[in-house]
N, C-alpha and C. Protein backbone atom coordinates (compact mmCIF):
# COMPACT_ATOMS: atom_id res chain seq x y z
N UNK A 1 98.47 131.89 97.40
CA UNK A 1 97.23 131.19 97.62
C UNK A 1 97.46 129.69 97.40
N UNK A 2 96.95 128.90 98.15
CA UNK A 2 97.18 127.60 98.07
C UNK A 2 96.04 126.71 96.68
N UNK A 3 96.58 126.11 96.59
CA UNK A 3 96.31 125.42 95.16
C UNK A 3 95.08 124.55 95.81
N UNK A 4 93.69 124.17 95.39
CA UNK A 4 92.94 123.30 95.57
C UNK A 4 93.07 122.15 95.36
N UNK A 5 92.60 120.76 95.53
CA UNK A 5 92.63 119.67 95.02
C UNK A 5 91.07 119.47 94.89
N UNK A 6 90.99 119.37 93.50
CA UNK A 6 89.59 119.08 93.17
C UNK A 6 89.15 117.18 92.79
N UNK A 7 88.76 116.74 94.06
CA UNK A 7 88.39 115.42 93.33
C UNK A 7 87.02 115.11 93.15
N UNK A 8 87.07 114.36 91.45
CA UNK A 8 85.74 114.39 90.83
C UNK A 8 85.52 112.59 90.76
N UNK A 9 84.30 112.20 91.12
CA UNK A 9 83.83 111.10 91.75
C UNK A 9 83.25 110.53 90.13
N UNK A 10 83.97 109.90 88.74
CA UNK A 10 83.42 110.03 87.68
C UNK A 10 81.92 108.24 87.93
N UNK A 11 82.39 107.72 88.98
CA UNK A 11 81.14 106.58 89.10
C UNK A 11 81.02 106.93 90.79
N UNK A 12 79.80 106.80 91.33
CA UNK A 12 79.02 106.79 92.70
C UNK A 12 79.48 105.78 93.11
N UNK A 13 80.11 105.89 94.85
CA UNK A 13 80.51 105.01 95.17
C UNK A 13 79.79 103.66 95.92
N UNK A 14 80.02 102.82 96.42
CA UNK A 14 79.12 101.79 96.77
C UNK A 14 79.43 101.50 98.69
N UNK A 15 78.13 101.23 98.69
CA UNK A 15 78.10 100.92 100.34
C UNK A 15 79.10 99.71 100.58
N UNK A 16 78.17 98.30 100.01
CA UNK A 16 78.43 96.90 100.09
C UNK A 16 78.56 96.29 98.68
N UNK A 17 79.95 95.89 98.58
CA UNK A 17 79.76 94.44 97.37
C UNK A 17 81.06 94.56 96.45
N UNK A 18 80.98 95.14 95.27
CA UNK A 18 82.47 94.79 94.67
C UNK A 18 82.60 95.57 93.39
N UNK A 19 83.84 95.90 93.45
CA UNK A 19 84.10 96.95 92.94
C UNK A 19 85.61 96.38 91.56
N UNK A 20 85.37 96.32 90.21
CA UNK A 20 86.68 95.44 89.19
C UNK A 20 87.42 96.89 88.73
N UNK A 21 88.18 97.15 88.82
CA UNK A 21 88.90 98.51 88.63
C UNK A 21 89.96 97.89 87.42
N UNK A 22 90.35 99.09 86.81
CA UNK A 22 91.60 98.65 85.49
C UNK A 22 91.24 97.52 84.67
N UNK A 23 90.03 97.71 84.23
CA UNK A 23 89.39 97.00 83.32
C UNK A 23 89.97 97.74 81.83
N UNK A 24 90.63 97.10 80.57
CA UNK A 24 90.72 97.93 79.19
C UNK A 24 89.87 98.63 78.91
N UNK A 25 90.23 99.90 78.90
CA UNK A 25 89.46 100.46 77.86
C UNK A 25 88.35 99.94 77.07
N UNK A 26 86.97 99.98 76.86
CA UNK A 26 85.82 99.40 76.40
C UNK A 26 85.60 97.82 76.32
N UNK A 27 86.18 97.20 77.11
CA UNK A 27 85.65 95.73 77.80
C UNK A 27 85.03 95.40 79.10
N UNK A 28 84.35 96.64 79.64
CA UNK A 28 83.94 95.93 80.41
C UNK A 28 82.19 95.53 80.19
N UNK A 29 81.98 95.26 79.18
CA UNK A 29 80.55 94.82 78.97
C UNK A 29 80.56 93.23 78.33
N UNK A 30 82.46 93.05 78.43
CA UNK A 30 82.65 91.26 78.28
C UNK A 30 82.59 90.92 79.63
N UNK A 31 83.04 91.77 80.38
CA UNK A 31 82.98 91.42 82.08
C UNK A 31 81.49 90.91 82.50
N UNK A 32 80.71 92.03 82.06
CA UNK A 32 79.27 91.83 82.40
C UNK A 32 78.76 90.54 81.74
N UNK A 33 79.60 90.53 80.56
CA UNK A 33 78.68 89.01 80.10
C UNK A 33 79.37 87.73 80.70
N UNK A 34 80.31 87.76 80.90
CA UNK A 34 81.27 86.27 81.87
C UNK A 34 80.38 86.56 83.02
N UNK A 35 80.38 87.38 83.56
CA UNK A 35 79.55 87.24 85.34
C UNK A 35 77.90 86.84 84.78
N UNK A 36 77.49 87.13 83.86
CA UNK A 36 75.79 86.85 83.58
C UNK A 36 74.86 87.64 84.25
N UNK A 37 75.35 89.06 84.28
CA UNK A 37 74.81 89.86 84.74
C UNK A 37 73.65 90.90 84.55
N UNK A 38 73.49 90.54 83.27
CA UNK A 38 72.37 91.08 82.66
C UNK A 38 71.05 91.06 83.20
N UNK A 39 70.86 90.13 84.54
CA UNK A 39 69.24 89.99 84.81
C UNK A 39 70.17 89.97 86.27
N UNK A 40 70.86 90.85 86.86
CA UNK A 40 71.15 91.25 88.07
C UNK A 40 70.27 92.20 87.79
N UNK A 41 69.53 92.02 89.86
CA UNK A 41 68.43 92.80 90.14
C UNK A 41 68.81 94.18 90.76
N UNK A 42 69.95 94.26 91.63
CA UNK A 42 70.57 95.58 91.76
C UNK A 42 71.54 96.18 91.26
N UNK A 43 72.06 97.51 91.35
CA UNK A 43 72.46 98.60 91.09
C UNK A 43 74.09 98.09 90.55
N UNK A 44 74.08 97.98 89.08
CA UNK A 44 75.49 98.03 88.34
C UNK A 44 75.75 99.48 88.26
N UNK A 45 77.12 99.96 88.33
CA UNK A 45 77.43 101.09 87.94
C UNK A 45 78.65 101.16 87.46
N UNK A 46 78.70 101.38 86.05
CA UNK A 46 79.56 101.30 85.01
C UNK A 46 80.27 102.87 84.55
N UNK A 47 81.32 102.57 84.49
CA UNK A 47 82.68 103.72 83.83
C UNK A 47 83.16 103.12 82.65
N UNK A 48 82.87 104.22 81.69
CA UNK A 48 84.03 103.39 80.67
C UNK A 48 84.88 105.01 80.06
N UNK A 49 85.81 104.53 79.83
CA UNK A 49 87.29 105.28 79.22
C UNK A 49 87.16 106.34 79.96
N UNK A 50 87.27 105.84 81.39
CA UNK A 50 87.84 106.76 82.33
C UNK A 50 89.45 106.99 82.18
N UNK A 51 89.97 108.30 82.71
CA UNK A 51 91.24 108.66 82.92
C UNK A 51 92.16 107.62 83.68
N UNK A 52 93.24 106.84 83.18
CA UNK A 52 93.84 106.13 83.96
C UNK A 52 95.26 106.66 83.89
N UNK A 53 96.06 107.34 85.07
CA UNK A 53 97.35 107.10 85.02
C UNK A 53 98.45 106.67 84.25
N UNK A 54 97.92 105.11 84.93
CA UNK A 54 98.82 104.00 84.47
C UNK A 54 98.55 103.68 82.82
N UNK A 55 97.16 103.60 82.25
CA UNK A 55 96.74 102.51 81.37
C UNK A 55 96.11 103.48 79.99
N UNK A 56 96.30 104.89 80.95
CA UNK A 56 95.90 106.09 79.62
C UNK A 56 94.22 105.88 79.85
N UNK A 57 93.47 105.29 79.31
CA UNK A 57 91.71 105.02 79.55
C UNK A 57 92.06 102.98 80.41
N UNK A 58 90.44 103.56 80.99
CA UNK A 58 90.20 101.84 81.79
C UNK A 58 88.69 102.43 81.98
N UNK A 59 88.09 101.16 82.06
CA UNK A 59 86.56 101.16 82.27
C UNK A 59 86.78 100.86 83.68
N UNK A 60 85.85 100.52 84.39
CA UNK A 60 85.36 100.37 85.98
C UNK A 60 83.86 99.56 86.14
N UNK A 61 83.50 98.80 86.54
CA UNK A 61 82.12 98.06 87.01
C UNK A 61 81.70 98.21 88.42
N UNK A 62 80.88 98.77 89.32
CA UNK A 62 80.84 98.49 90.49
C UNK A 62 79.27 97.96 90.19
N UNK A 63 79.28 96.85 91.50
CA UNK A 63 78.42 95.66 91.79
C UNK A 63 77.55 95.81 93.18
N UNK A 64 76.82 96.64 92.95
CA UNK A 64 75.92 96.66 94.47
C UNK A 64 75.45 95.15 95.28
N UNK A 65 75.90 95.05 96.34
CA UNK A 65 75.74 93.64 97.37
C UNK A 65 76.33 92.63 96.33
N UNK A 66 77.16 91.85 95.59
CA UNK A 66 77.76 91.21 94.75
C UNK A 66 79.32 90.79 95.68
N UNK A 67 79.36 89.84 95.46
CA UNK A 67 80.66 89.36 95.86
C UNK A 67 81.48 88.12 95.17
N UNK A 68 82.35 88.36 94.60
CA UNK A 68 82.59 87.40 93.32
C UNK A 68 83.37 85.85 93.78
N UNK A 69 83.01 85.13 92.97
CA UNK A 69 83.56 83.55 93.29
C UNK A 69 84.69 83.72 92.81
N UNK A 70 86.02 82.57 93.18
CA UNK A 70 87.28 82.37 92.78
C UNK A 70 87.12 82.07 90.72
N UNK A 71 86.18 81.47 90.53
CA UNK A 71 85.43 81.44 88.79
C UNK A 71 85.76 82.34 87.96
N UNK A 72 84.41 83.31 88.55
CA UNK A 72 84.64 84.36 88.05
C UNK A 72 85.69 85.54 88.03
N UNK A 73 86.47 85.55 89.07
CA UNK A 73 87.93 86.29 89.26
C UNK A 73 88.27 85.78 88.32
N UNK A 74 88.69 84.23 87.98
CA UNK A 74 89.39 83.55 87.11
C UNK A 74 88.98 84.25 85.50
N UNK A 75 87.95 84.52 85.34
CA UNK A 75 87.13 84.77 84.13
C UNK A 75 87.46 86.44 83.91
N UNK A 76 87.90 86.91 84.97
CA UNK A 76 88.04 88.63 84.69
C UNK A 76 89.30 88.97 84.43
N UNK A 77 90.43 87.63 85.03
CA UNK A 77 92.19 87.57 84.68
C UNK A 77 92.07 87.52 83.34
N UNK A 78 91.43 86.81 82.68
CA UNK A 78 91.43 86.69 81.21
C UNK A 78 91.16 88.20 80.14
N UNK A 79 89.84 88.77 80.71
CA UNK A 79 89.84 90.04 79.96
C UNK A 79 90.36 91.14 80.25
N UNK A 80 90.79 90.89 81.46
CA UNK A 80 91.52 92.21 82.30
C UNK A 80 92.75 91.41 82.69
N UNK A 81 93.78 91.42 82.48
CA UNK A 81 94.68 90.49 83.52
C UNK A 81 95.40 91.59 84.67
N UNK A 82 95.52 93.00 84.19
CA UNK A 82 95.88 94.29 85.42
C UNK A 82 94.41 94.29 86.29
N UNK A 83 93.36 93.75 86.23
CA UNK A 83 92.06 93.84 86.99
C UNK A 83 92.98 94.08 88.45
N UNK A 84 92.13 95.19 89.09
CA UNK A 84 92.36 94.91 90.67
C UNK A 84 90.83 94.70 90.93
N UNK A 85 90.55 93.52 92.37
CA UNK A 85 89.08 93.70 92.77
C UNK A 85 89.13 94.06 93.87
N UNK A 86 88.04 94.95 94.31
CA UNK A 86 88.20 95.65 95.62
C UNK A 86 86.93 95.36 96.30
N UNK A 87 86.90 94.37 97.53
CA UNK A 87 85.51 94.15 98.22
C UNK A 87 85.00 95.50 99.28
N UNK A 88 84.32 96.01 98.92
CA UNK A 88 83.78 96.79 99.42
C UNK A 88 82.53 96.79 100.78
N UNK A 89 82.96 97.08 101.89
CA UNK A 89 82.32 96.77 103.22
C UNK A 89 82.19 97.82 103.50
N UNK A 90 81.02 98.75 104.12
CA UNK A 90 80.21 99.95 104.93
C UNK A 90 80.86 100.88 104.51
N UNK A 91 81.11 101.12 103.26
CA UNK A 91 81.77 102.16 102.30
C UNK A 91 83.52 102.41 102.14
N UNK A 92 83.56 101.06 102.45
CA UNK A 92 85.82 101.46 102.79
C UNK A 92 85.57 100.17 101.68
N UNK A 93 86.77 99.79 101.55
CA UNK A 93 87.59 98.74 100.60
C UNK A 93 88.00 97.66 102.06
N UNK A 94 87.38 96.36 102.25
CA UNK A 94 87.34 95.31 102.98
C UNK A 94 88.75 94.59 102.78
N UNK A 95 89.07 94.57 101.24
CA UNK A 95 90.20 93.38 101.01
C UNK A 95 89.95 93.92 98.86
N UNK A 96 91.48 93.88 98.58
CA UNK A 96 91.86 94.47 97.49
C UNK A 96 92.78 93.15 96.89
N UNK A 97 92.26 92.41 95.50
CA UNK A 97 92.74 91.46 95.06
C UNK A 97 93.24 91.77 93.89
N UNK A 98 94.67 91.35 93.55
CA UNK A 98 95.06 91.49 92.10
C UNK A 98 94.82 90.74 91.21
N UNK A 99 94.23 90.14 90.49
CA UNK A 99 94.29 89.03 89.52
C UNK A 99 95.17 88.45 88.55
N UNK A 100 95.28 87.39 88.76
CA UNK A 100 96.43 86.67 87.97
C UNK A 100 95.61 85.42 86.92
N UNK A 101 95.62 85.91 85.67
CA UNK A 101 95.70 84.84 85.13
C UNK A 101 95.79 83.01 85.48
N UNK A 102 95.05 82.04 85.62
CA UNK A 102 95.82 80.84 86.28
C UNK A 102 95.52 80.08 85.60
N UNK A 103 95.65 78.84 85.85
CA UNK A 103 96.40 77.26 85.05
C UNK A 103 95.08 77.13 84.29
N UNK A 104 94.07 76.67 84.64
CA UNK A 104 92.57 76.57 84.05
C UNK A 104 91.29 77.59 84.99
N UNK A 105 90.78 77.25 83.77
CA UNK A 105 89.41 78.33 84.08
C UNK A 105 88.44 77.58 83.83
N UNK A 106 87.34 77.76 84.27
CA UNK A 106 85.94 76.95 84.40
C UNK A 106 84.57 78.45 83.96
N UNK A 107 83.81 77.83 83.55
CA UNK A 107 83.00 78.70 83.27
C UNK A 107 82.73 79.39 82.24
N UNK A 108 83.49 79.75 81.43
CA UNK A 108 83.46 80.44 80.04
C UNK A 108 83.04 79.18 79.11
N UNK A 109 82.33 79.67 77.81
CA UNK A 109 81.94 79.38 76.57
C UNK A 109 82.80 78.76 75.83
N UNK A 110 82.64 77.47 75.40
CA UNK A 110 83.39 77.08 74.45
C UNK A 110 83.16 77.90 72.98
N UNK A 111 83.90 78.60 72.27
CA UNK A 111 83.59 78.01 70.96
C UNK A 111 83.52 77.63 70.18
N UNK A 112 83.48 76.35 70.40
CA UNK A 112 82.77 75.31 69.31
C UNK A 112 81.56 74.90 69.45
N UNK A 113 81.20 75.23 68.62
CA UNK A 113 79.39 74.58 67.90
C UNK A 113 79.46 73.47 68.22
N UNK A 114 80.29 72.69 68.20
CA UNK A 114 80.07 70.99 68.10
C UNK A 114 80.51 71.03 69.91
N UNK A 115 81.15 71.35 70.72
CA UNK A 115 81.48 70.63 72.06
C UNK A 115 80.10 70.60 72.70
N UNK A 116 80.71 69.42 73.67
CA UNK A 116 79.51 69.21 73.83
C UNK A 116 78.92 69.99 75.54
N UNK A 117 79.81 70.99 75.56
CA UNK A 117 79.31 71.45 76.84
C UNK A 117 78.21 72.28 76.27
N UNK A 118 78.01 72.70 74.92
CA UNK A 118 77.05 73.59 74.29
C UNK A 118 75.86 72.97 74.42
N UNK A 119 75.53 71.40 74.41
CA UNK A 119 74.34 71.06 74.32
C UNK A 119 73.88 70.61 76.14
N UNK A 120 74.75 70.13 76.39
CA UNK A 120 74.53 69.44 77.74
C UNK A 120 74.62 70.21 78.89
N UNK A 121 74.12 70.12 80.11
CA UNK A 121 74.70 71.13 81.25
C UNK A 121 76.39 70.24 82.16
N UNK A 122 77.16 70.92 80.98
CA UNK A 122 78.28 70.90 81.74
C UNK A 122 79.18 71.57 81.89
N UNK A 123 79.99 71.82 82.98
CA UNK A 123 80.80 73.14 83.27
C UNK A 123 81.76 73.40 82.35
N UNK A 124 81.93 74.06 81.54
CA UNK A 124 83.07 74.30 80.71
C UNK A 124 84.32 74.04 81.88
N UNK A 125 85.86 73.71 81.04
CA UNK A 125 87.01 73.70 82.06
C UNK A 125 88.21 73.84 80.80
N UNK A 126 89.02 75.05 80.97
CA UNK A 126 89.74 75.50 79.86
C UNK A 126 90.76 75.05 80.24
N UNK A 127 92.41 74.60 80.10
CA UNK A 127 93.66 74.62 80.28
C UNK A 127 94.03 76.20 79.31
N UNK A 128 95.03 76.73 80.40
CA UNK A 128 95.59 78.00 79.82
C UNK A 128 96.40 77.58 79.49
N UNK A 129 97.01 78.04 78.17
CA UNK A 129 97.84 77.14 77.47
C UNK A 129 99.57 78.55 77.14
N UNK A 130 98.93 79.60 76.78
CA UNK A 130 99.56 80.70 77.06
C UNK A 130 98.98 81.72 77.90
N UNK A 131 99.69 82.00 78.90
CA UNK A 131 99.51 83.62 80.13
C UNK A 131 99.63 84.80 79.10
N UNK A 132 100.10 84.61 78.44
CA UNK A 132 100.60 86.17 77.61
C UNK A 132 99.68 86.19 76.63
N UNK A 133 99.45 85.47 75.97
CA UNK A 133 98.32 85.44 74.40
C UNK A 133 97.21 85.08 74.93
N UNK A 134 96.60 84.27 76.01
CA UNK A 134 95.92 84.37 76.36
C UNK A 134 94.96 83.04 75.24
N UNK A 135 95.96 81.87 75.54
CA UNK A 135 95.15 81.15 74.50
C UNK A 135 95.20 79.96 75.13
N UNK A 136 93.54 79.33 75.54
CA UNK A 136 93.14 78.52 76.16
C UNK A 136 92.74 77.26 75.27
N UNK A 137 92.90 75.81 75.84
CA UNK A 137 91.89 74.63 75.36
C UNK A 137 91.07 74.30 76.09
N UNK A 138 90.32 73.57 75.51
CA UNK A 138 88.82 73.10 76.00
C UNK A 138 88.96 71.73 76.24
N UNK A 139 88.48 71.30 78.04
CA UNK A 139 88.79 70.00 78.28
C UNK A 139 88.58 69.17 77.60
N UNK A 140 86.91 69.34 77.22
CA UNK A 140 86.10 68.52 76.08
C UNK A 140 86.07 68.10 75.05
N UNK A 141 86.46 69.56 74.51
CA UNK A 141 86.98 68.86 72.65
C UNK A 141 88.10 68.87 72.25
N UNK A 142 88.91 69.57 72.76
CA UNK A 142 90.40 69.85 72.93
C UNK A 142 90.66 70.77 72.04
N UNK A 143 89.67 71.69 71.21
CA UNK A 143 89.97 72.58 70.26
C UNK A 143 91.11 74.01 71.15
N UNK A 144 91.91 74.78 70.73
CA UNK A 144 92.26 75.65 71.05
C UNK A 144 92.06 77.53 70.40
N UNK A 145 91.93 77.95 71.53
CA UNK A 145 91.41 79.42 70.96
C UNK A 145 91.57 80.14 71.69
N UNK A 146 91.80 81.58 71.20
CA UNK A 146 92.18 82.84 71.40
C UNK A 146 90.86 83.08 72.57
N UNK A 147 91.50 84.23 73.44
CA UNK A 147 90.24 84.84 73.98
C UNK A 147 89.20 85.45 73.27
N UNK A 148 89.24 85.97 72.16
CA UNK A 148 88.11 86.32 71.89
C UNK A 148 87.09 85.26 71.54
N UNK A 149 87.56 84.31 71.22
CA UNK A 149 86.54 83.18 70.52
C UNK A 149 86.20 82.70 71.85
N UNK A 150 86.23 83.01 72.99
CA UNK A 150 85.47 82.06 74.28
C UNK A 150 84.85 82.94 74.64
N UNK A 151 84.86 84.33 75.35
CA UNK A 151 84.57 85.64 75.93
C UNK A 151 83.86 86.09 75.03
């Protein structure tokens, strides 16, 4: 008798928009907070410590009609740097991006209390200072810090 292949669908898949795959194990609700997604009006659909192959557990985010800026990619290399993003068009995969870590990042939180992108509206802009540790400065004040202290 021939052996079945049973495949189990553990998140619903998406028509249109974007899909962050190989997210760590229980981070992807730092993902959700770098994108500012919390007062997105449609359909998030979240996996976490799904079965991964490669990575043992990985969370998953899919983004109904969402399509992400070069920013925010930049912002998901940081908490995910294995992130793959997959644009999703009339239910296929459109175009499949790997993310790489790069030179500076824009957009993330300083933290420092005192910089002054905290009080003013101005774009945060990090220099990556290490790819591997993952330890950025801040154009502004020039303090340096770990990812967790920005994310």
């Amino acid at each position: 008798m021939a052996e079945e292949k049973v495949v189990k669908m553990a998140v619903t898949a998406l028509k249109e928009g974007t899909v962050i795959d190989h997210v760590p194990a229980g981070q992807v609700f730092k993902v959700v907070d770098v994108m500012n997604l919390y007062e997105y009006k449609k359909a998030l659909r979240i996996g976490m410590y799904l079965d991964s192959k490669t990575y043992g557990k990985k969370d998953i985010l899919k983004i109904e009609d969402r399509y992400l800026t070069q920013d925010e990619a930049n912002m998901i290399a940081l908490i995910a740097p294995n992130a793959t993003i997959n644009i999703i068009k009339d239910w296929k995969v459109a175009k499949k991006i790997q993310v790489s870590v790069p030179d500076v990042v824009t957009g993330l939180r300083c933290g420092n209390p005192r910089c002054i992108t905290r009080y003013d509206k101005i774009k945060t802009v990090f220099s990556v200072l290490d790819k591997k540790t993952l330890k950025v400065r801040c154009h502004y004040c020039e303090h340096v810090f770990g990812k967790e202290e920005v994310i």
